[in-house]
Protein backbone atom coordinates (compact mmCIF):
# COMPACT_ATOMS: atom_id res chain seq x y z
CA UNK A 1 115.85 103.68 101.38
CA UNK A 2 114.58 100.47 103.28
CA UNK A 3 113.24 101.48 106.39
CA UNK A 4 112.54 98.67 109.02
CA UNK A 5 110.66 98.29 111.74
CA UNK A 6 113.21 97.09 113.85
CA UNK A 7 115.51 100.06 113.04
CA UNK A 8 112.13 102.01 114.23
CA UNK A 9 111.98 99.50 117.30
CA UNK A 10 115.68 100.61 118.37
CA UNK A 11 115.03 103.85 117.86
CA UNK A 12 112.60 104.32 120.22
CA UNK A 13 113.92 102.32 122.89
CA UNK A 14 116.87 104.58 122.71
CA UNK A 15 114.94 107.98 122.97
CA UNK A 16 112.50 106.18 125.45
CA UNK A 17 115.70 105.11 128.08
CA UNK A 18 118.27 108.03 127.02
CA UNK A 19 120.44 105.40 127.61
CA UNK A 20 122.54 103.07 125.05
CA UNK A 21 122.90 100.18 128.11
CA UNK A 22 119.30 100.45 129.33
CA UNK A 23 117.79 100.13 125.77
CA UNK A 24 119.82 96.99 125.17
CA UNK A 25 118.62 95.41 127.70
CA UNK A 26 114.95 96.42 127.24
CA UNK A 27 115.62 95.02 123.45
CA UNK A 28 117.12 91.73 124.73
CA UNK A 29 120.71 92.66 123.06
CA UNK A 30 123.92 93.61 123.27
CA UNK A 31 124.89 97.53 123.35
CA UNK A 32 127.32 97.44 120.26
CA UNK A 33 124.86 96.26 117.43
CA UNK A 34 122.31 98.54 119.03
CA UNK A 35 124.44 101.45 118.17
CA UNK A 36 125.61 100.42 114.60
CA UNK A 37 121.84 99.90 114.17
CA UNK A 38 121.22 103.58 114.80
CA UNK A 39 124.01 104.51 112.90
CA UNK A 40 122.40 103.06 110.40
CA UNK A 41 119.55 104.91 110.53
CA UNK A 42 120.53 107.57 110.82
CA UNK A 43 122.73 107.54 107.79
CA UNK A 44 119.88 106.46 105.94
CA UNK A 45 118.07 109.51 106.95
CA UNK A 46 121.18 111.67 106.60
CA UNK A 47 120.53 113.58 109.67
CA UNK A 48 121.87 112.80 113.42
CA UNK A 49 118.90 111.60 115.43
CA UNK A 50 120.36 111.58 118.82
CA UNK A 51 123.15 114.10 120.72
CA UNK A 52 125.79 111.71 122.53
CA UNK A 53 127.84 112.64 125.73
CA UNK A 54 129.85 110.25 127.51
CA UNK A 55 127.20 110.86 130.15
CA UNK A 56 124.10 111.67 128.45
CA UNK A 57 122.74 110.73 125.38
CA UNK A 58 119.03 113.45 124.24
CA UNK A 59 116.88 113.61 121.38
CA UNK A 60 119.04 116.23 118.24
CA UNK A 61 115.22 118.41 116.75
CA UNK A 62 115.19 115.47 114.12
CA UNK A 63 115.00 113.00 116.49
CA UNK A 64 112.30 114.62 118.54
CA UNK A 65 110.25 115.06 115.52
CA UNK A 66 110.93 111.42 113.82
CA UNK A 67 109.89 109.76 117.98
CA UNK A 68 106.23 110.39 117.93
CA UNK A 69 106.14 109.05 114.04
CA UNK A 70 107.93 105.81 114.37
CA UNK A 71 105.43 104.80 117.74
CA UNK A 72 102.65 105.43 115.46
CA UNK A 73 103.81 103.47 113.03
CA UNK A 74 104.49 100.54 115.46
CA UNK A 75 101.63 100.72 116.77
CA UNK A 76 99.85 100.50 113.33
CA UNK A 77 102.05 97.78 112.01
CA UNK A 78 100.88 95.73 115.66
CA UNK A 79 97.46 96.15 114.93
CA UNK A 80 98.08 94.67 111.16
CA UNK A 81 97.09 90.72 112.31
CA UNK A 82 93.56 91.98 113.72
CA UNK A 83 92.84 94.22 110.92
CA UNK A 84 93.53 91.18 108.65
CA UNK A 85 91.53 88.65 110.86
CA UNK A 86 88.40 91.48 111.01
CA UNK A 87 88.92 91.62 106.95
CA UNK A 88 88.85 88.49 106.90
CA UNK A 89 85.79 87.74 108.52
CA UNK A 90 84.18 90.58 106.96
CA UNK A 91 84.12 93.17 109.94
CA UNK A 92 86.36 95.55 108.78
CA UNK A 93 86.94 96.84 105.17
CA UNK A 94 84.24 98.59 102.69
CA UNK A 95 80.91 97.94 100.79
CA UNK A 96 80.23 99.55 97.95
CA UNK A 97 76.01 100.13 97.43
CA UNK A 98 74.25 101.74 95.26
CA UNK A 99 70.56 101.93 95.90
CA UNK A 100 67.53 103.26 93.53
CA UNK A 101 66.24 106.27 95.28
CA UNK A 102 62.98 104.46 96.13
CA UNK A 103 65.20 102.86 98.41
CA UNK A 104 65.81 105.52 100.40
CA UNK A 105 62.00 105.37 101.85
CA UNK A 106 61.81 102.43 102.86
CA UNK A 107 64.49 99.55 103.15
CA UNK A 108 67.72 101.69 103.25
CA UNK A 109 67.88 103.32 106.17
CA UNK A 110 67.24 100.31 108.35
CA UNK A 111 69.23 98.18 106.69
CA UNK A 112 72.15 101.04 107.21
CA UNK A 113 71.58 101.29 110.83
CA UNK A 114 71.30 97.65 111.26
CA UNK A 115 74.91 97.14 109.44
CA UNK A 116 76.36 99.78 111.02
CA UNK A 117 75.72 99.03 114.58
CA UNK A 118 76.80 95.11 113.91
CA UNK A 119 80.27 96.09 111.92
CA UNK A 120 81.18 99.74 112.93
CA UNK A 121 84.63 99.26 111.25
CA UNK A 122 83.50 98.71 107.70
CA UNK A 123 83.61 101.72 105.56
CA UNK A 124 80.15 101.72 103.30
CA UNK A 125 80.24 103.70 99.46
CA UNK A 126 76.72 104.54 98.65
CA UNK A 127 75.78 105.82 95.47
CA UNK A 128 72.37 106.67 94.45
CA UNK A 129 71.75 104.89 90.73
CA UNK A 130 68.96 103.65 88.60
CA UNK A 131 68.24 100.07 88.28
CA UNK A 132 70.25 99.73 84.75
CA UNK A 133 72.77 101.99 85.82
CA UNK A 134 73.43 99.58 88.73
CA UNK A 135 73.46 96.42 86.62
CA UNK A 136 75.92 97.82 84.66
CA UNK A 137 78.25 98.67 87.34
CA UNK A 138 77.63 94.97 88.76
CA UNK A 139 78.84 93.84 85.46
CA UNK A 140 81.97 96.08 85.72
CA UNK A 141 82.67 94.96 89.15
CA UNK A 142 82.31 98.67 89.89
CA UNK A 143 80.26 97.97 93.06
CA UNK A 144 79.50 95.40 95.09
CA UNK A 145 75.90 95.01 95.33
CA UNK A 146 72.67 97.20 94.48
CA UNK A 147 69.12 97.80 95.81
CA UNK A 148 67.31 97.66 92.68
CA UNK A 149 63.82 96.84 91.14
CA UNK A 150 63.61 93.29 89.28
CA UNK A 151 63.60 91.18 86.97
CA UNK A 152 67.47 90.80 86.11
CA UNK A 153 67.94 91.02 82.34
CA UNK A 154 68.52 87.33 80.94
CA UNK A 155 71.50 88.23 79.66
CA UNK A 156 73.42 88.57 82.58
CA UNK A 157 70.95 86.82 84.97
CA UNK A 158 73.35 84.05 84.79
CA UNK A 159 75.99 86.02 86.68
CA UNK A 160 74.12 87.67 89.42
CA UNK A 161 72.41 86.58 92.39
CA UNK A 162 69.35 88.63 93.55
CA UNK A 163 67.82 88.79 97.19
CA UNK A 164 64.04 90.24 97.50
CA UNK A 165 63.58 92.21 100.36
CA UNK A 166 60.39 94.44 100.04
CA UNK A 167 57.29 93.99 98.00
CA UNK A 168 54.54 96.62 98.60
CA UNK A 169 51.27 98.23 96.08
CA UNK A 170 51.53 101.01 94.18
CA UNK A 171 49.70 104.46 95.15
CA UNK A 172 48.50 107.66 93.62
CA UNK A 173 50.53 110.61 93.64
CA UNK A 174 48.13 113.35 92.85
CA UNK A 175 48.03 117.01 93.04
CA UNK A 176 46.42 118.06 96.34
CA UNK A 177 43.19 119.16 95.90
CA UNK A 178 42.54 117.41 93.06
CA UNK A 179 38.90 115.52 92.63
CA UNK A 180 37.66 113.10 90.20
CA UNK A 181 34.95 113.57 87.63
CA UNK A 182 33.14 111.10 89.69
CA UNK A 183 31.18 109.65 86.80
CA UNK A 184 34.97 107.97 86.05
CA UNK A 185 35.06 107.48 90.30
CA UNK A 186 32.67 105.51 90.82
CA UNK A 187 33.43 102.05 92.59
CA UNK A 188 31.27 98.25 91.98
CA UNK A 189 28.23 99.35 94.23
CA UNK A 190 27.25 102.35 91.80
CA UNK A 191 28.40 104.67 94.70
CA UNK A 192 30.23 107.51 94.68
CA UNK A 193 33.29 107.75 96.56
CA UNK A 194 33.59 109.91 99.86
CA UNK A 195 35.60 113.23 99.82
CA UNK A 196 38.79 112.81 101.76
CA UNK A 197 42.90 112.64 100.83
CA UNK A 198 42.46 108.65 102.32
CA UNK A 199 39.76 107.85 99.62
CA UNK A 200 41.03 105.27 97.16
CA UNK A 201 40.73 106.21 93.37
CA UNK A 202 39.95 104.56 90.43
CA UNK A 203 42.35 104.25 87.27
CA UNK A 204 40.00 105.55 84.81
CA UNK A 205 39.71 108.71 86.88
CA UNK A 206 43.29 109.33 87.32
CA UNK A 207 43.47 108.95 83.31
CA UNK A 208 42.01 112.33 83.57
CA UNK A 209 45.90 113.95 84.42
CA UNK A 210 48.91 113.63 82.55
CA UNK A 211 51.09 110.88 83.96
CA UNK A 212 54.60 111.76 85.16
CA UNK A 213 56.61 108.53 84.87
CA UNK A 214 60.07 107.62 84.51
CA UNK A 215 62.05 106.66 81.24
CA UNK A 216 61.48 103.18 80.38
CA UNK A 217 65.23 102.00 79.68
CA UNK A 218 65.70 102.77 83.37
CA UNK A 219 63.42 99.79 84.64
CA UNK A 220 61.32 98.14 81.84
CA UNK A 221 59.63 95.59 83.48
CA UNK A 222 58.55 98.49 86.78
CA UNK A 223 57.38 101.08 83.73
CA UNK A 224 55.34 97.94 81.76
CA UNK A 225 53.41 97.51 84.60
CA UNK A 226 52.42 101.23 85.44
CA UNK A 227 51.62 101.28 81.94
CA UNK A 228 49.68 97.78 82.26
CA UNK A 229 47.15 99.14 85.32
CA UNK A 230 46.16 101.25 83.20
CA UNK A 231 45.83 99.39 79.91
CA UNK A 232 43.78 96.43 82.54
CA UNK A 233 41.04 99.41 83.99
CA UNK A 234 40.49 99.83 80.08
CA UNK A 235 42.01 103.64 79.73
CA UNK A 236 45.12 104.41 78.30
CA UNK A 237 47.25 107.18 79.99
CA UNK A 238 48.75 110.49 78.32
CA UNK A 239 52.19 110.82 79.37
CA UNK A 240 52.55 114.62 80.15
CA UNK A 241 56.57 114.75 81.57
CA UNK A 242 59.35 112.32 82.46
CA UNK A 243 61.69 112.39 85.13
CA UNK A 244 64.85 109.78 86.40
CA UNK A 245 64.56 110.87 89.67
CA UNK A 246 61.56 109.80 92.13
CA UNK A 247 61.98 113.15 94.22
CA UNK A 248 61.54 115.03 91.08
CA UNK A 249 58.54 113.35 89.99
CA UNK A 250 56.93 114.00 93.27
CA UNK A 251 58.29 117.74 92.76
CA UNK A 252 56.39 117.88 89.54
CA UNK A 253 52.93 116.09 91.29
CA UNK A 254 53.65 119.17 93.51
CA UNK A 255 53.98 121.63 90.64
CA UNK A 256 50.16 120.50 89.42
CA UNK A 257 52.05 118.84 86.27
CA UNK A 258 49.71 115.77 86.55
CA UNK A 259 50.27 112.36 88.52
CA UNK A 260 52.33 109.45 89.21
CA UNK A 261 52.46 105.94 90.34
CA UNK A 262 54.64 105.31 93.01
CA UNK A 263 54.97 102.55 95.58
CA UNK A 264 53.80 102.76 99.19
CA UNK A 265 57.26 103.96 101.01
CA UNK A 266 57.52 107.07 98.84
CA UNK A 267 54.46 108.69 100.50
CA UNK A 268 57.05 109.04 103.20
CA UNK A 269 58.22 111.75 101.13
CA UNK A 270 55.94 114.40 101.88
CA UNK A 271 55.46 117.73 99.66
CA UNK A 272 53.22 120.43 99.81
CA UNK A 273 50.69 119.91 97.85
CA UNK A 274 50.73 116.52 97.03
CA UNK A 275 48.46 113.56 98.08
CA UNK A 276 49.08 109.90 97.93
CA UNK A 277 45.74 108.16 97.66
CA UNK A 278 45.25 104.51 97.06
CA UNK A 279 44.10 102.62 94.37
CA UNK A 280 40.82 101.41 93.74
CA UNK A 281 41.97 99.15 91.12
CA UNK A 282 44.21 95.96 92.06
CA UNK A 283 47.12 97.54 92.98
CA UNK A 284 50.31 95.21 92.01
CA UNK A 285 53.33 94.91 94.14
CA UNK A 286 56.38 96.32 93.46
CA UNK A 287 59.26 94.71 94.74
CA UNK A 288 63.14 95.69 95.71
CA UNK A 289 65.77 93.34 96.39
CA UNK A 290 69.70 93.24 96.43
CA UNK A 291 71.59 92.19 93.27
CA UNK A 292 75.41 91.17 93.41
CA UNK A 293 77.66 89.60 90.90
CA UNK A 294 77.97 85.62 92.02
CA UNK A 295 81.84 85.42 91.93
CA UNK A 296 82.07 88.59 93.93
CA UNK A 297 84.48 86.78 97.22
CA UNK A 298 84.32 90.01 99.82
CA UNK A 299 83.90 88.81 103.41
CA UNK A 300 81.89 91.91 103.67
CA UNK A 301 79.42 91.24 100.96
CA UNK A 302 78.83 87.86 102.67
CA UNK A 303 78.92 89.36 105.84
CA UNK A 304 76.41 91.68 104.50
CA UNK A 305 74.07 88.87 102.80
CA UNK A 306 74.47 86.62 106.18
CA UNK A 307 72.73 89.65 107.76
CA UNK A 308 69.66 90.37 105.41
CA UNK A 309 69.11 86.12 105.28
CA UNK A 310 68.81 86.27 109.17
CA UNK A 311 65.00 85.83 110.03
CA UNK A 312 63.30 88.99 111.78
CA UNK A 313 62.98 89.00 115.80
């Protein structure tokens, strides 16, 4: 079978006029080729589509049910040249994203609402993923881009371009209620520190719970330099649990299971029982930024990148 539009076309000008003469016209023809033309069709479909009279000429059930079908599909294949121009400039289509669940504190949702409002028409994929999940998916060409933590493995650094978008200090998870032996506590001036969930904390005090922390093949260089604070305040840290998931270490803070590092945004993520304190210490920043593979060509990704490289209001 080899439908075509124009058969489709005919058809409808037919059931729209009831009239073989009036739908010529309308269609700029002559009446005879109009009605081999639905002949045609409806031998191809192997059903009569209309019921002829020498005075009349009405819809048979098939046709009735195959009208309402064929003006959707005109009207779809119309709208083809626009959806193709929007593709093409990137405001129609879909954007894969996967996005470390840190993300989802801080940069994520803003950036979402900010897409979304500018190009309602494209379709977005997230997928929550850890950073090395994600750069193996880049490599696939499995998605098109990823909020992840940096560096980008030399190996591959070569074939992906990386945006930074948020840098902030790392804070304290700790179980609420928890205090200090404050001969660990105390900070340069020989003074101990106030009472208080706001109350920064020192690294050798925190040494004092086990330290819930991520595996390091998921982020390396992120897990060296949790480990790092801790080796630079002089104290080295017992690791008590691991978890992939940044809502589950925060569940296990909650549990009493010891504490965690975490940057700033995730104390957005409030449990019972947990306090985010910061650090006495130097606290470094962490940063997240948006990886993509360099030959990746979708209007949307660039529409997406034009976006983020925009400078603030």
């Amino acid at each position: 079978m080899h439908l075509e539009l124009r058969q489709l076309r005919y058809f409808i000008a037919v059931a729209e006029e009831k009239h073989f003469g009036r739908a010529a016209l309308r269609l700029h023809m002559t009446q005879p080729p109009l009605s081999q033309a639905i002949q045609g069709l409806e031998q191809m479909l192997g059903t009569p589509l209309f019921a002829r009279t020498k005075r009349s000429v009405a819809l048979t059930p098939a046709g009735a049910a195959l009208l309402p079908e064929a003006q959707r599909l005109l009207q779809q294949a119309a709208a083809l040249p626009e959806l193709a121009q929007r593709a093409a400039g990137g405001s129609a289509g879909m954007l894969s994203l996967s996005f470390i669940s840190t993300a989802d504190y801080s940069i994520l949702p803003p950036l979402l609402l900010r897409f979304r409002e500018r190009f309602p028409r494209v379709r977005i994929d997230l997928r929550e993923a850890t950073t090395d999940i994600q750069l193996e998916e880049l490599m696939l060409d499995k998605i098109d881009a990823g909020l992840l933590l940096p560096p980008l493995p030399d190996k591959i650094r070569t074939q992906l371009d990386y945006l930074p978008l948020l840098s902030e200090p790392l804070l304290a998870a700790i179980p609420g209620g928890w205090r200090p032996d404050r001969q660990h506590d105390r900070p340069a001036n020989g003074k101990p520190a106030k009472g208080g969930a706001e109350d920064a904390v020192s690294l050798k005090a925190l040494a004092e719970l086990p330290l819930i922390i991520f595996p390091r093949r998921i982020s390396p260089a992120f897990h060296d330099t949790i480990i790092a604070c801790f080796r630079d305040a002089g104290v080295t840290p017992h690791i008590g649990q691991e978890a992939i998931q940044m809502q589950t270490i925060i569940g296990l803070v909650s549990a009493g299971m010891g504490m965690a590092l975490v940057p700033q945004s995730v104390s957005n993520l409030k449990r019972p029982g947990v306090e985010y304190r910061p650090l006495r210490d130097a606290a470094p920043l962490i940063e997240t930024g948006l990886a993509w593979r360099r030959d990746n060509a979708s209007p949307v990704l660039a529409a997406l990148l034009a976006m983020l490289r925009e400078p603030p209001p």
